[in-house]
N, C-alpha and C. Protein backbone atom coordinates (compact mmCIF):
# COMPACT_ATOMS: atom_id res chain seq x y z
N UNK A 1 -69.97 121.90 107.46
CA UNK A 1 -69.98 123.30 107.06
C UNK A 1 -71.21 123.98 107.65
N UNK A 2 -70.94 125.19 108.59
CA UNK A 2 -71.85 125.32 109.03
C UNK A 2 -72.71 126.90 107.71
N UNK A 3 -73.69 126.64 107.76
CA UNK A 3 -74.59 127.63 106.59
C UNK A 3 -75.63 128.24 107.98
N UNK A 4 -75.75 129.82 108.04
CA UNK A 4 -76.50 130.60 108.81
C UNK A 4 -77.78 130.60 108.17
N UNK A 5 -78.57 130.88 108.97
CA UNK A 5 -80.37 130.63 108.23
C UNK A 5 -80.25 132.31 108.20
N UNK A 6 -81.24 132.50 107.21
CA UNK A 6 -81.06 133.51 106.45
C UNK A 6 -82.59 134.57 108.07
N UNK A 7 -82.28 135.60 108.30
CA UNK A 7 -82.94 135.79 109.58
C UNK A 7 -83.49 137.32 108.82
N UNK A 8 -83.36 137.44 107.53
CA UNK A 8 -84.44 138.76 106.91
C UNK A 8 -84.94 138.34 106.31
N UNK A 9 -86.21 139.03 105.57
CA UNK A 9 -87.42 138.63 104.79
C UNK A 9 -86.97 139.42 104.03
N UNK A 10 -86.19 139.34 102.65
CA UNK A 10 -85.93 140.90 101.79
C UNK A 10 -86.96 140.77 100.70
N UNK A 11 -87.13 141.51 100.28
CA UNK A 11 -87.90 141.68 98.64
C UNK A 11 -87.51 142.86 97.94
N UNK A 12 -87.43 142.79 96.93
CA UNK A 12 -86.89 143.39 95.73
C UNK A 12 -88.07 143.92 95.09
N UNK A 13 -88.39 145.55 94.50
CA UNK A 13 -88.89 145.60 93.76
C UNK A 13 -88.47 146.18 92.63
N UNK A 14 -88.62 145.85 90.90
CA UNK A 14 -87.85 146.77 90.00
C UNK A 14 -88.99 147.51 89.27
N UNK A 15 -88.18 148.49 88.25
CA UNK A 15 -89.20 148.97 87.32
C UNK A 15 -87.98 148.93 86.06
N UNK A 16 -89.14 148.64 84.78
CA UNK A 16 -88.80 149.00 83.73
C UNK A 16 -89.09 149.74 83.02
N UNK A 17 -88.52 150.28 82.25
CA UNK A 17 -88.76 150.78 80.52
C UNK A 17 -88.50 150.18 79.46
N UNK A 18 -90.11 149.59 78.71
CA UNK A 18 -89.58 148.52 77.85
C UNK A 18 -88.80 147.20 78.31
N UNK A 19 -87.82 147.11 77.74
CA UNK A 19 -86.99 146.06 78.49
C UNK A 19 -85.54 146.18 79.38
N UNK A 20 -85.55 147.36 80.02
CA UNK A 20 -84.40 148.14 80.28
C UNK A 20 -84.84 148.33 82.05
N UNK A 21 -84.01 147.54 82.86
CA UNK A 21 -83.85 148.03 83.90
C UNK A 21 -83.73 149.28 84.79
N UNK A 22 -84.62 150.09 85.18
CA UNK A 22 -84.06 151.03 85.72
C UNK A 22 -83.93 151.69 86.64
N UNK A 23 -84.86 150.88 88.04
CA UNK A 23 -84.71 150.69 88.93
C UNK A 23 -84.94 149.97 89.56
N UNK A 24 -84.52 150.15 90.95
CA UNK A 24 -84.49 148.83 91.48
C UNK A 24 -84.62 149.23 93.06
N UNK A 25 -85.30 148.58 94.12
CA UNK A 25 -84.85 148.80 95.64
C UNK A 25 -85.46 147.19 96.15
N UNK A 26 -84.86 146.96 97.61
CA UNK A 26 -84.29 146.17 98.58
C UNK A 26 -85.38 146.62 100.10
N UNK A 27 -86.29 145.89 100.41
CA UNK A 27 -86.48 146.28 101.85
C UNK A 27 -87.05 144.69 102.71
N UNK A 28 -86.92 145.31 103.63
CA UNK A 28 -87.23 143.89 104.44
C UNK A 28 -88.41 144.18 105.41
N UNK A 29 -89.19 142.87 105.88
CA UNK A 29 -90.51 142.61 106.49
C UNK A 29 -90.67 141.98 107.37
N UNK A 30 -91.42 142.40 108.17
CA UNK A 30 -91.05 141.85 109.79
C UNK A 30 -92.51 141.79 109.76
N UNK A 31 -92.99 141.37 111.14
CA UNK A 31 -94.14 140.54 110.90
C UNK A 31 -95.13 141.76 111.00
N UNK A 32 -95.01 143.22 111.44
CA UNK A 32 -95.82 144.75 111.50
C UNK A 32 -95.19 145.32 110.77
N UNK A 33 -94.04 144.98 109.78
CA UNK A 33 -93.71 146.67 109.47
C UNK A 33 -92.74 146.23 108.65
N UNK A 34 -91.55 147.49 108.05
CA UNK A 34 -90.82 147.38 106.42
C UNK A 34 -90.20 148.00 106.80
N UNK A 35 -88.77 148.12 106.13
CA UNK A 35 -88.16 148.64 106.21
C UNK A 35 -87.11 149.26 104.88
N UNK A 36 -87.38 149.83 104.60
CA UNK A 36 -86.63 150.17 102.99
C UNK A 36 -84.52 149.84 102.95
N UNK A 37 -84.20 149.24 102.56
CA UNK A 37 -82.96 149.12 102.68
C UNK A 37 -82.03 150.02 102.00
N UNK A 38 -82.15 150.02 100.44
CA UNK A 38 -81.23 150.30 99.29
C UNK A 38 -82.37 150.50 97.90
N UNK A 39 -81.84 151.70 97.60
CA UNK A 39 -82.35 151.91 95.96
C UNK A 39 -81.36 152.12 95.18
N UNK A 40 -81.72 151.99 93.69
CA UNK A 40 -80.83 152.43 92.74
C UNK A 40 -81.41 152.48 91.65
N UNK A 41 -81.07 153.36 90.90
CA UNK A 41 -81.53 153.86 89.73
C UNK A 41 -80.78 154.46 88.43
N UNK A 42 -80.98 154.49 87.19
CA UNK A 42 -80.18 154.49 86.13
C UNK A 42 -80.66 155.99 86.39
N UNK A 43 -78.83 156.78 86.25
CA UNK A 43 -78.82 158.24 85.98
C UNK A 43 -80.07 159.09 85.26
N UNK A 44 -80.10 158.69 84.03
CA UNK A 44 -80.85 159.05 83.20
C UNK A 44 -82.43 159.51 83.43
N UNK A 45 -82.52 159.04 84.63
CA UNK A 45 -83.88 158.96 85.13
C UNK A 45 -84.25 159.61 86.26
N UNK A 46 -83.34 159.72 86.92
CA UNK A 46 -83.65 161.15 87.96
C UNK A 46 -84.09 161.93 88.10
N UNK A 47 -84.47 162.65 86.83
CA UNK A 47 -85.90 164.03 87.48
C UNK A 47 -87.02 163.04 87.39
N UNK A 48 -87.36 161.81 87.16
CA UNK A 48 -88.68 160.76 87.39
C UNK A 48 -88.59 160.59 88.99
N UNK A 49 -87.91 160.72 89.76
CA UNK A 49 -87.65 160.70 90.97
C UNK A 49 -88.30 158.80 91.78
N UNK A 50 -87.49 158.46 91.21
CA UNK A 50 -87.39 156.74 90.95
C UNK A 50 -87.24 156.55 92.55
N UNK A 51 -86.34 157.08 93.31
CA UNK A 51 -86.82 156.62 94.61
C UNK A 51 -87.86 156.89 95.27
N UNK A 52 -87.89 157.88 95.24
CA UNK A 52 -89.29 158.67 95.93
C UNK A 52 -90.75 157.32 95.71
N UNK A 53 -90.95 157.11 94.21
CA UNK A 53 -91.59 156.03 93.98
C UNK A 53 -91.65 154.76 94.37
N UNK A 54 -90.30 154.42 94.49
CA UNK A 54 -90.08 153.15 95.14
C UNK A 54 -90.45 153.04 96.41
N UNK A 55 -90.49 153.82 97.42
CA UNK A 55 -91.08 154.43 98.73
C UNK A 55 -92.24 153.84 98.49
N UNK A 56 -92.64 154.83 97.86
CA UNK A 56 -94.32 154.78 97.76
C UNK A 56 -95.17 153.52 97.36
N UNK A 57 -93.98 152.54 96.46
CA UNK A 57 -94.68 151.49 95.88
C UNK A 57 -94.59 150.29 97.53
N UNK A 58 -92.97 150.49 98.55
CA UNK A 58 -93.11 149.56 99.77
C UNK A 58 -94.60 150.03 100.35
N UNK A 59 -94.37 151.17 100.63
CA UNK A 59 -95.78 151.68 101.85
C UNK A 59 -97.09 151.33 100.90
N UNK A 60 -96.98 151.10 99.67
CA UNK A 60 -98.43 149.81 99.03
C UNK A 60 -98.78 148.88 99.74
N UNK A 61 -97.51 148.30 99.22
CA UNK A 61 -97.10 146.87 99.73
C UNK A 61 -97.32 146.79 101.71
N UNK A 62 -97.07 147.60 102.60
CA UNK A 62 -96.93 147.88 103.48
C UNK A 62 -98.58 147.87 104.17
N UNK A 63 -99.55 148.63 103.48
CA UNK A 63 -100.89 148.95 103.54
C UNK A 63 -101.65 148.09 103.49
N UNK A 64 -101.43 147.15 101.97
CA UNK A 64 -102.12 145.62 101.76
C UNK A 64 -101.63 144.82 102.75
N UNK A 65 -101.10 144.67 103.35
CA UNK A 65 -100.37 143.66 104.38
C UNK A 65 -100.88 143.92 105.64
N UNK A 66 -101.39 145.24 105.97
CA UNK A 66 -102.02 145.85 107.61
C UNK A 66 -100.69 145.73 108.02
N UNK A 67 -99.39 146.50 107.95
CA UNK A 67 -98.35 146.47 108.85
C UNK A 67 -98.61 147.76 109.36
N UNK A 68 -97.85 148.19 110.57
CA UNK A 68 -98.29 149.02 111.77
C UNK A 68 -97.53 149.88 111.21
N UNK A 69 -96.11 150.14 110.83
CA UNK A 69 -94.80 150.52 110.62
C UNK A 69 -94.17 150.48 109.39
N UNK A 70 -93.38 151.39 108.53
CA UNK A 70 -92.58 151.79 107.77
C UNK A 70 -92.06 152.70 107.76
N UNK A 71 -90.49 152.08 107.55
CA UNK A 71 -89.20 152.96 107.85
C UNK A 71 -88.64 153.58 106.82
N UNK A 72 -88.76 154.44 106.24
CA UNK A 72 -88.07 154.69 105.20
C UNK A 72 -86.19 154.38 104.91
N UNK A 73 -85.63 154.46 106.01
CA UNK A 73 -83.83 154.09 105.61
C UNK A 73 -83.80 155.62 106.45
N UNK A 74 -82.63 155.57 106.42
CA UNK A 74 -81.53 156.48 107.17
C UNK A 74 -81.55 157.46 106.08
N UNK A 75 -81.70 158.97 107.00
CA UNK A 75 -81.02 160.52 105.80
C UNK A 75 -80.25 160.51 107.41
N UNK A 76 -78.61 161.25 106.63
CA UNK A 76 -77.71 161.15 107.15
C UNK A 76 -77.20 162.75 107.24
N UNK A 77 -77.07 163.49 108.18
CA UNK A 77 -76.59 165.28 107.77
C UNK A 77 -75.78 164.89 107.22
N UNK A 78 -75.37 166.22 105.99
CA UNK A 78 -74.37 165.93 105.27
C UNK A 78 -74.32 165.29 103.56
N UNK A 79 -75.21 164.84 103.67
CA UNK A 79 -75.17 163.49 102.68
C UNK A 79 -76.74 163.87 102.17
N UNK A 80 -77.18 164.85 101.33
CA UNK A 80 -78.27 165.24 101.20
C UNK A 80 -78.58 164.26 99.82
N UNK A 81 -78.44 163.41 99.06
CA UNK A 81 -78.62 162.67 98.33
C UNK A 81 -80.12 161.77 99.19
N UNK A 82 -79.59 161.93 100.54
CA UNK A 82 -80.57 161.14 101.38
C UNK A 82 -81.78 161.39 101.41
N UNK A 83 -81.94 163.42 101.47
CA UNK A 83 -82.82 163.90 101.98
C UNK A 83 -84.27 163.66 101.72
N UNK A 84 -84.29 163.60 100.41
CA UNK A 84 -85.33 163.11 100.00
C UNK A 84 -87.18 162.35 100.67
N UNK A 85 -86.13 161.14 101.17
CA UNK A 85 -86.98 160.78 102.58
C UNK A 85 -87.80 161.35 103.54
N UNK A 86 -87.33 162.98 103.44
CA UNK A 86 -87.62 163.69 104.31
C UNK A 86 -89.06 164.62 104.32
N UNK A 87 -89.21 164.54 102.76
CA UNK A 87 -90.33 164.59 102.46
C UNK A 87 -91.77 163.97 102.38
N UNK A 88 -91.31 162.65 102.55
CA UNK A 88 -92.23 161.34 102.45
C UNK A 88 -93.08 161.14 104.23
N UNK A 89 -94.36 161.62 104.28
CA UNK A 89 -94.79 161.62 105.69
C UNK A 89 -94.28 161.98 106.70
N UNK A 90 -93.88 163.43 106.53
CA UNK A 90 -92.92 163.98 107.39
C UNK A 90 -93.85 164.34 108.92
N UNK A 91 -94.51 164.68 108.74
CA UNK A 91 -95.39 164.76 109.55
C UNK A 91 -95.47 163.19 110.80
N UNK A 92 -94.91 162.34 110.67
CA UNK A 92 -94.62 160.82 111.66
C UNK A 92 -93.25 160.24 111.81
N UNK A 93 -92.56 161.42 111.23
CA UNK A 93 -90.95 160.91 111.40
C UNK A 93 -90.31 161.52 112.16
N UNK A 94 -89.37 160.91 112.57
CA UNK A 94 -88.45 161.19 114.32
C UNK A 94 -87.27 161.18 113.83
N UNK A 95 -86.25 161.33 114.62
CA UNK A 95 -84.86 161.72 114.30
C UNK A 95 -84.17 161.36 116.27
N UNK A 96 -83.44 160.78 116.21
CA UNK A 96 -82.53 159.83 117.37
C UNK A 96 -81.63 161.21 117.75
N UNK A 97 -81.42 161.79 118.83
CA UNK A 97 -80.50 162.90 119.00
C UNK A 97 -79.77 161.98 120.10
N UNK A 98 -78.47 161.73 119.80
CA UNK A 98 -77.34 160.88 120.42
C UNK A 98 -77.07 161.87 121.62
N UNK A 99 -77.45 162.95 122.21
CA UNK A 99 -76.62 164.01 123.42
C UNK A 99 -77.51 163.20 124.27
N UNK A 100 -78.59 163.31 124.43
CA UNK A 100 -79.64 163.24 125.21
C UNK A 100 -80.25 162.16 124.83
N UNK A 101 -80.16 161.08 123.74
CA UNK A 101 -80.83 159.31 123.52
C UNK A 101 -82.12 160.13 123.78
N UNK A 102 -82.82 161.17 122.99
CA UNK A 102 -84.38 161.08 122.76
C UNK A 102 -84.49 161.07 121.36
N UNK A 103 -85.91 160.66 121.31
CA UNK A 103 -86.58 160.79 119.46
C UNK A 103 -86.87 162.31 119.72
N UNK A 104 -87.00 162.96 118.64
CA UNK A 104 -87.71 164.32 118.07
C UNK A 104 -88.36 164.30 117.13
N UNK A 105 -89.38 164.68 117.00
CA UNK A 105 -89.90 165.09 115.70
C UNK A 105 -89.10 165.99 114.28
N UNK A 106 -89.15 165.20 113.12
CA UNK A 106 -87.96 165.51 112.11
C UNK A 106 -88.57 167.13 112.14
N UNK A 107 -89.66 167.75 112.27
CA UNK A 107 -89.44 169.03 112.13
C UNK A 107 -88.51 169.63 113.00
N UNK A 108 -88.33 169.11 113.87
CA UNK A 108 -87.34 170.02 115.45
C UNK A 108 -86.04 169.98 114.70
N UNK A 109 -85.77 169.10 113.85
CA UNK A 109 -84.69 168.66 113.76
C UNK A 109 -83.68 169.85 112.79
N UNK A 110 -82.08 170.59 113.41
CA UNK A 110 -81.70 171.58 112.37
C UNK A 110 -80.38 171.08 112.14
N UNK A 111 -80.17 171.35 110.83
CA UNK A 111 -79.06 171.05 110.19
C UNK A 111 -78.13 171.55 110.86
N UNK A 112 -77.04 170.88 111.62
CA UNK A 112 -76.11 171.87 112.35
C UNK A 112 -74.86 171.36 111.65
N UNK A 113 -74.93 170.25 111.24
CA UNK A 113 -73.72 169.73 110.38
C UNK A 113 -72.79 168.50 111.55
N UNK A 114 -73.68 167.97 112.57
CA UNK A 114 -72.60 167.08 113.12
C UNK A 114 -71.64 166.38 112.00
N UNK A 115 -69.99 166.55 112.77
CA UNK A 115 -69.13 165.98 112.47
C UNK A 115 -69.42 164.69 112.40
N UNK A 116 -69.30 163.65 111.28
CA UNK A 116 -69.04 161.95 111.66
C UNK A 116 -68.20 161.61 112.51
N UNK A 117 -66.79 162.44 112.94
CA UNK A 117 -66.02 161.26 113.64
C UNK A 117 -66.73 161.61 115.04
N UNK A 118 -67.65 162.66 115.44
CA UNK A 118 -68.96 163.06 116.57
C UNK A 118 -69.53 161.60 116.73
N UNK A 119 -70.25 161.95 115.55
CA UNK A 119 -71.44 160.47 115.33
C UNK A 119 -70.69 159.55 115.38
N UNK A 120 -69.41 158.91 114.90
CA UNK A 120 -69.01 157.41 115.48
C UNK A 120 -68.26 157.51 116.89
N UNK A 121 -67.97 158.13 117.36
CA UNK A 121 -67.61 158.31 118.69
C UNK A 121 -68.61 157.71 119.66
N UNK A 122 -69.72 158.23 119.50
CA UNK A 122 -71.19 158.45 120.29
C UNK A 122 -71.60 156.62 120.22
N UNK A 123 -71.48 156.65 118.56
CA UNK A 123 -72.48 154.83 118.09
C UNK A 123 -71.72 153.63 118.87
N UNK A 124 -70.06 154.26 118.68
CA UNK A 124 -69.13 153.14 119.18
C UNK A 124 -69.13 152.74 120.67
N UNK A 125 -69.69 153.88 121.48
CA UNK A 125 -69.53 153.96 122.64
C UNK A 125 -71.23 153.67 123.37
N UNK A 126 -71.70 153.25 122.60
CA UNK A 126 -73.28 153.28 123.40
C UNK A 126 -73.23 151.98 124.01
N UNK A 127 -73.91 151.76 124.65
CA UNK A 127 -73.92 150.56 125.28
C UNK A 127 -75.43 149.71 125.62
C-alpha cells in the first residue's frame, strides 16, 4: 500500500470562549514564509472579527520565526466575504492580472467584476 509523505507543514490555530470553540484557522510553513489556508468561525462572533485576528495571530507566529513572507489566502472579485484581507498590510500586497501575467500593486487593482468562466478559461489554459 503505497501512503504519500505528507509534503505541508500545517498548523492549526484555535480560540476559545470558556470552553466553547470558536475559532479556528489552518496555514502552512515553508522554510521563509506562511501561508494562511482556511478560517472559520462561530456566527455569533463576527463583529469580533475572528479572522482578521487569526491573520494577525499567523504574522506573530511568522515574526518569531524571522520568515521573509506571509500570504494572507486568496480575495476573489465577487466573493467579498474575502475582502477583508485586503485590509491587512495593504500597502505590500499584489494582485496577478491574468491579460498581461504581471503583479500590481492591490491599490491599482479595480473591481471590474471579471467573469469566473474568464478566470477559468485563462488558469486552465496557462502553461
Amino acid at each position: 500500500m503505497y501512503i504519500p509523505a505528507n509534503i505541508y507543514n500545517t498548523y492549526e490555530i484555535n480560540i476559545y470562549d470558556q470552553d466553547q470553540l470558536i475559532a479556528c484557522s489552518y496555514f502552512d510553513i515553508g522554510f521563509k514564509s506562511a501561508e494562511g489556508i482556511a478560517a472559520y468561525y462561530h456566527p455569533a462572533y463576527k463583529p469580533h472579527s475572528l479572522g482578521r485576528y487569526l491573520i494577525y495571530l499567523q504574522i506573530e507566529i511568522c515574526k518569531k520565526n524571522d520568515f521573509q513572507y506571509y500570504y494572507p489566502g486568496y480575495f476573489v472579485p465577487g466573493f467579498s466575504h474575502l475582502d477583508y484581507k485586503l485590509d491587512i498590510g495593504s500597502h505590500c500586497l499584489e494582485y496577478f492580472l491574468i491579460d498581461d501575467a504581471l503583479w500590481y500593486p492591490i491599490e491599482c487593482y479595480e473591481d471590474v467584476g471579471i467573469p469566473i468562466e474568464y478566470q477559468d478559461y485563462f488558469i486552465d489554459n496557462l502553461d
